[in-house]
C-alpha atoms as a PDB file:
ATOM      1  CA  UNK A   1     -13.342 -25.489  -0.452  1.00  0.00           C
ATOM      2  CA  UNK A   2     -14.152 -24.329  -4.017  1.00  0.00           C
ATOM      3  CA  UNK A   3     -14.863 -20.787  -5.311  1.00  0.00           C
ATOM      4  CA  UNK A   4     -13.328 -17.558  -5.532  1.00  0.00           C
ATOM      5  CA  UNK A   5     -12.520 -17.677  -1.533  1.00  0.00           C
ATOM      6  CA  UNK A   6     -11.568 -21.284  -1.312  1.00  0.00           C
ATOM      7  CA  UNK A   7      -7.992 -20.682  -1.869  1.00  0.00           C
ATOM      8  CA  UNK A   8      -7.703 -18.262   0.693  1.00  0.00           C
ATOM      9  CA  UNK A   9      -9.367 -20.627   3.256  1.00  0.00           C
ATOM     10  CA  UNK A  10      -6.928 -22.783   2.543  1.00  0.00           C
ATOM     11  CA  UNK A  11      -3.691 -20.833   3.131  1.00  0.00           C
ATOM     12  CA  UNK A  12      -5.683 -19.520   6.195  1.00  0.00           C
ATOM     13  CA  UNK A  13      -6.217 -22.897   7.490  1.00  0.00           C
ATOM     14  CA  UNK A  14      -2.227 -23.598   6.504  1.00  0.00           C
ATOM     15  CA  UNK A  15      -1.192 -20.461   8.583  1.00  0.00           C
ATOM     16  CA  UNK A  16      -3.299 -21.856  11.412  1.00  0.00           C
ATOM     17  CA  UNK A  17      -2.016 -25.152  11.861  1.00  0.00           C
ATOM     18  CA  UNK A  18       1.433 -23.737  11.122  1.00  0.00           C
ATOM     19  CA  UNK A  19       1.117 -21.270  14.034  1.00  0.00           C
ATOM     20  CA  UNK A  20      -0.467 -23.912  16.362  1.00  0.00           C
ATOM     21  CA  UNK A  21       2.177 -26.322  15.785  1.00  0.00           C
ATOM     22  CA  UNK A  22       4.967 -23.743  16.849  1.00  0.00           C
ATOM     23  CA  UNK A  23       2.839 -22.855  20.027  1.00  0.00           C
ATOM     24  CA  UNK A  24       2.446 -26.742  20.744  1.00  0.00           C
ATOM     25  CA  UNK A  25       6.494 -27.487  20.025  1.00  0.00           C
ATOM     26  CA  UNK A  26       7.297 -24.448  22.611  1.00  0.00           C
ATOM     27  CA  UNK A  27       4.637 -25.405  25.203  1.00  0.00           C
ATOM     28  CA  UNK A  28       6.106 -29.259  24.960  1.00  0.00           C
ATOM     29  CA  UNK A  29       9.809 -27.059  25.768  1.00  0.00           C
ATOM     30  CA  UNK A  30       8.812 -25.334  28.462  1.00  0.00           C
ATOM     31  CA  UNK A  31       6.592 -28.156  30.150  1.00  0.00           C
ATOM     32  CA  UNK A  32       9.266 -31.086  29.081  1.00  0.00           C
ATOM     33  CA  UNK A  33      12.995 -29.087  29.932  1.00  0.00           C
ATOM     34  CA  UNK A  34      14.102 -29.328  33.206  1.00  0.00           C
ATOM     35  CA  UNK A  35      14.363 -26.840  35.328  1.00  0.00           C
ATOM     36  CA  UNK A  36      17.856 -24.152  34.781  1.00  0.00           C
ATOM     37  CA  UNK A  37      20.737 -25.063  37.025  1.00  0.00           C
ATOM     38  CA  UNK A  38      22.484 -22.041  38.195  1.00  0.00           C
ATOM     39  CA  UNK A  39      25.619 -21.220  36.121  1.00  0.00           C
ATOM     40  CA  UNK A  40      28.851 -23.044  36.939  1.00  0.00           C
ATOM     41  CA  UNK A  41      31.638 -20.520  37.634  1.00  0.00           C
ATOM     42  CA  UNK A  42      33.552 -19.330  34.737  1.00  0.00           C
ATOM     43  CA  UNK A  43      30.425 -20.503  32.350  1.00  0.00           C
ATOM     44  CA  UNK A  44      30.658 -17.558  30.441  1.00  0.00           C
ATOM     45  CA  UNK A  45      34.375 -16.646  30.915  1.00  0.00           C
ATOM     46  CA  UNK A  46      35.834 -15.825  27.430  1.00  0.00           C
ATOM     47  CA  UNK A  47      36.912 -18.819  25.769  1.00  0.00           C
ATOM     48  CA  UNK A  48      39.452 -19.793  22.998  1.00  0.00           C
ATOM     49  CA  UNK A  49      40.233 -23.630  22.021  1.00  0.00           C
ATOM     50  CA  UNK A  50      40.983 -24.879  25.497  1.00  0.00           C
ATOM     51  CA  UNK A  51      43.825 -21.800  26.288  1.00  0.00           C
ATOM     52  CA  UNK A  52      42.712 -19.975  29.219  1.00  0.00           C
ATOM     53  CA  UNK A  53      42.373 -16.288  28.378  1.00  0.00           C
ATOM     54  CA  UNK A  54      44.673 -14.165  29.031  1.00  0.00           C
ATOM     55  CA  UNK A  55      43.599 -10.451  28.997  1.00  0.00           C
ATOM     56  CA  UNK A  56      40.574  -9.049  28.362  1.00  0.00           C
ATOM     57  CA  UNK A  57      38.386  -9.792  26.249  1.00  0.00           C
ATOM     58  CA  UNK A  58      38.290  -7.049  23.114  1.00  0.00           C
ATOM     59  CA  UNK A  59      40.260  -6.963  20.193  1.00  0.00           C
ATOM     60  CA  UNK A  60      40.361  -4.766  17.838  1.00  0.00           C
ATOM     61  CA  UNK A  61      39.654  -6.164  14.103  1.00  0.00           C
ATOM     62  CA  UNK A  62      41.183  -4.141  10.988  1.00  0.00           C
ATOM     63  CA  UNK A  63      37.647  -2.868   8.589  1.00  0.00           C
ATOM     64  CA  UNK A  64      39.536  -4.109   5.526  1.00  0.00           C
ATOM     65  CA  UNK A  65      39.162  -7.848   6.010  1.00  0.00           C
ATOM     66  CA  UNK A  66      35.077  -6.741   5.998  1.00  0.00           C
ATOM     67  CA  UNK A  67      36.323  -5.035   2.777  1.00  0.00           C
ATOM     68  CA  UNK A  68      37.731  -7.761   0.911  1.00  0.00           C
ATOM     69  CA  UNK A  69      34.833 -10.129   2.367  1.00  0.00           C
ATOM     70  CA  UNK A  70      32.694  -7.632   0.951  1.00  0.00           C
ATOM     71  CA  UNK A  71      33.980  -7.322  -2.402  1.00  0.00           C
ATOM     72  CA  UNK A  72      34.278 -11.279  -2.493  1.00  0.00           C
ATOM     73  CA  UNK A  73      30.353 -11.180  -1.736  1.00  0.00           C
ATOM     74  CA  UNK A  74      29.967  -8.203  -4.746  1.00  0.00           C
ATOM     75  CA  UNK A  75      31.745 -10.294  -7.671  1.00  0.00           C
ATOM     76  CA  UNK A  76      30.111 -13.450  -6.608  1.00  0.00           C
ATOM     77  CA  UNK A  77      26.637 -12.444  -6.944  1.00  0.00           C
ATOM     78  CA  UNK A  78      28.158 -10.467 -10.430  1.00  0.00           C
ATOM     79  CA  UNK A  79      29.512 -13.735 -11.379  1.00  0.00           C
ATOM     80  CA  UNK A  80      25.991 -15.226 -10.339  1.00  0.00           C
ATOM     81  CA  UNK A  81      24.191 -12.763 -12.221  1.00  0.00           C
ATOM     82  CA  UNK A  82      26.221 -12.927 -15.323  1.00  0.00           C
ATOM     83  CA  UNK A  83      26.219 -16.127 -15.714  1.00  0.00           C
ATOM     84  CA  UNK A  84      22.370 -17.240 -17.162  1.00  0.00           C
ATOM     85  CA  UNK A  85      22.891 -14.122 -18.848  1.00  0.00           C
ATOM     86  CA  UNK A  86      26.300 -15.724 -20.804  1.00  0.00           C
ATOM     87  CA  UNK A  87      24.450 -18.947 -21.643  1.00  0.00           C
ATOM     88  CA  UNK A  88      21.337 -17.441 -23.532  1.00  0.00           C
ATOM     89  CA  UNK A  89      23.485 -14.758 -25.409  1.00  0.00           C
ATOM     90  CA  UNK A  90      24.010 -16.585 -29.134  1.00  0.00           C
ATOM     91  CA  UNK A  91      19.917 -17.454 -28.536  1.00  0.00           C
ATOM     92  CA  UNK A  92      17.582 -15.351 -31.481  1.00  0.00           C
ATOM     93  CA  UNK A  93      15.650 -14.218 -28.494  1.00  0.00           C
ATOM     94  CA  UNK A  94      18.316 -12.192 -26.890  1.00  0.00           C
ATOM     95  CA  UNK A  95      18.028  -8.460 -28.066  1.00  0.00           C
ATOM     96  CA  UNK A  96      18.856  -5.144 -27.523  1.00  0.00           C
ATOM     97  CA  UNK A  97      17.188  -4.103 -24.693  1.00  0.00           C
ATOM     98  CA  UNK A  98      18.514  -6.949 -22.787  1.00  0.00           C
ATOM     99  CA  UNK A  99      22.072  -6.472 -24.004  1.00  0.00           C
ATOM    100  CA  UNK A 100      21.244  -2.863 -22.873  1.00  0.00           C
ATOM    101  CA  UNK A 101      20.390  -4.263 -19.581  1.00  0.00           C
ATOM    102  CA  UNK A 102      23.579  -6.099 -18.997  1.00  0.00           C
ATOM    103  CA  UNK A 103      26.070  -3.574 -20.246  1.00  0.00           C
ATOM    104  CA  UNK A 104      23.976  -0.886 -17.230  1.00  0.00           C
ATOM    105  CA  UNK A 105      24.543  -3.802 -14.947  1.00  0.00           C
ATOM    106  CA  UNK A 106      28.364  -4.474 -15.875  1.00  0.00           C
ATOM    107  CA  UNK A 107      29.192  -0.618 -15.577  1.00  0.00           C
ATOM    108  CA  UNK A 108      27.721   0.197 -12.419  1.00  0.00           C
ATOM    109  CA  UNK A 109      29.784  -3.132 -11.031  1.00  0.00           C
ATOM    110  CA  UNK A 110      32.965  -1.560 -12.797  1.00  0.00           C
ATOM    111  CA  UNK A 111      32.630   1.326 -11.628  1.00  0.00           C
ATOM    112  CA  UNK A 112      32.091   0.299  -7.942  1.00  0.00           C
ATOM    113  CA  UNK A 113      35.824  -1.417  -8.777  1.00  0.00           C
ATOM    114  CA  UNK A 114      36.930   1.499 -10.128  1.00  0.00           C
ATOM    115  CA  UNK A 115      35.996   3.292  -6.959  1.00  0.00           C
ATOM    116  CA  UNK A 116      37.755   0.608  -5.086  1.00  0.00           C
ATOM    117  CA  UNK A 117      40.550   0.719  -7.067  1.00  0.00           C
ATOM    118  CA  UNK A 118      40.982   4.292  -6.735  1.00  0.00           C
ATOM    119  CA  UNK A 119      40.524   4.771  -2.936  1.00  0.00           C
ATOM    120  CA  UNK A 120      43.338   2.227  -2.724  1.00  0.00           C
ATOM    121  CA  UNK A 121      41.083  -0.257  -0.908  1.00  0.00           C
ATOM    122  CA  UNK A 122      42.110  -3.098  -3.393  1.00  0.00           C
ATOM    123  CA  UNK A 123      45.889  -2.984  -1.644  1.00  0.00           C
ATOM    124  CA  UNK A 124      46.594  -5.528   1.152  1.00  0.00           C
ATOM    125  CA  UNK A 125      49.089  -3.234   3.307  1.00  0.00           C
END
């Protein structure tokens, strides 16, 4: 397949043996699995390393362990992002648009700690 739509008959020919392989795998499922069993009692009873449960089952979850889980996700991907950006710095092809760059991205991440900070979200009790 050569020529300005060869490339495209290609990736169209990909896509279609792509998609006819998952229809294949999940015909093979359904024709190969056995039929469902009915579910045993207590199947779907709450469950909690072998203790039988006690109660029901909802519990109420503080929203600042999603904070702090949150923030831990924020600084890593800083930390990610700062990092290719520490190794070419001493390089003669770093200038001052890129420093510019950074120093936007560093202040809008300090002052999203700042806000944190300041809202007292950063405190554990």
């Amino acid at each position: 397949m050569t020529g300005y739509l060869g490339s495209y008959a290609t990736l169209g020919l990909l896509l279609l043996a792509g998609i006819g392989f998952l229809v294949v795998a999940f015909a093979a499922n359904r024709v190969l699995s056995p039929a469902r069993p009915a579910d045993p009692p207590g199947k779907r009873a709450s469950y909690e390393c072998g203790i039988d449960p006690v109660g029901g089952d909802w519990a109420q979850m503080q929203i600042r362990y999603y904070v702090y889980a949150y923030l831990y996700v924020l600084f890593a991907v800083e930390a990610v992002f700062l990092f290719p950006w520490a190794v070419v710095f001493d390089r003669p092809g770093f200038g001052l648009v890129t420093a510019v760059e950074m120093a936007v991205f560093v202040v809008v991440l300090a002052l999203g700690l700042l806000y944190a900070w300041r809202r007292k979200i950063l405190t554990w009790t």
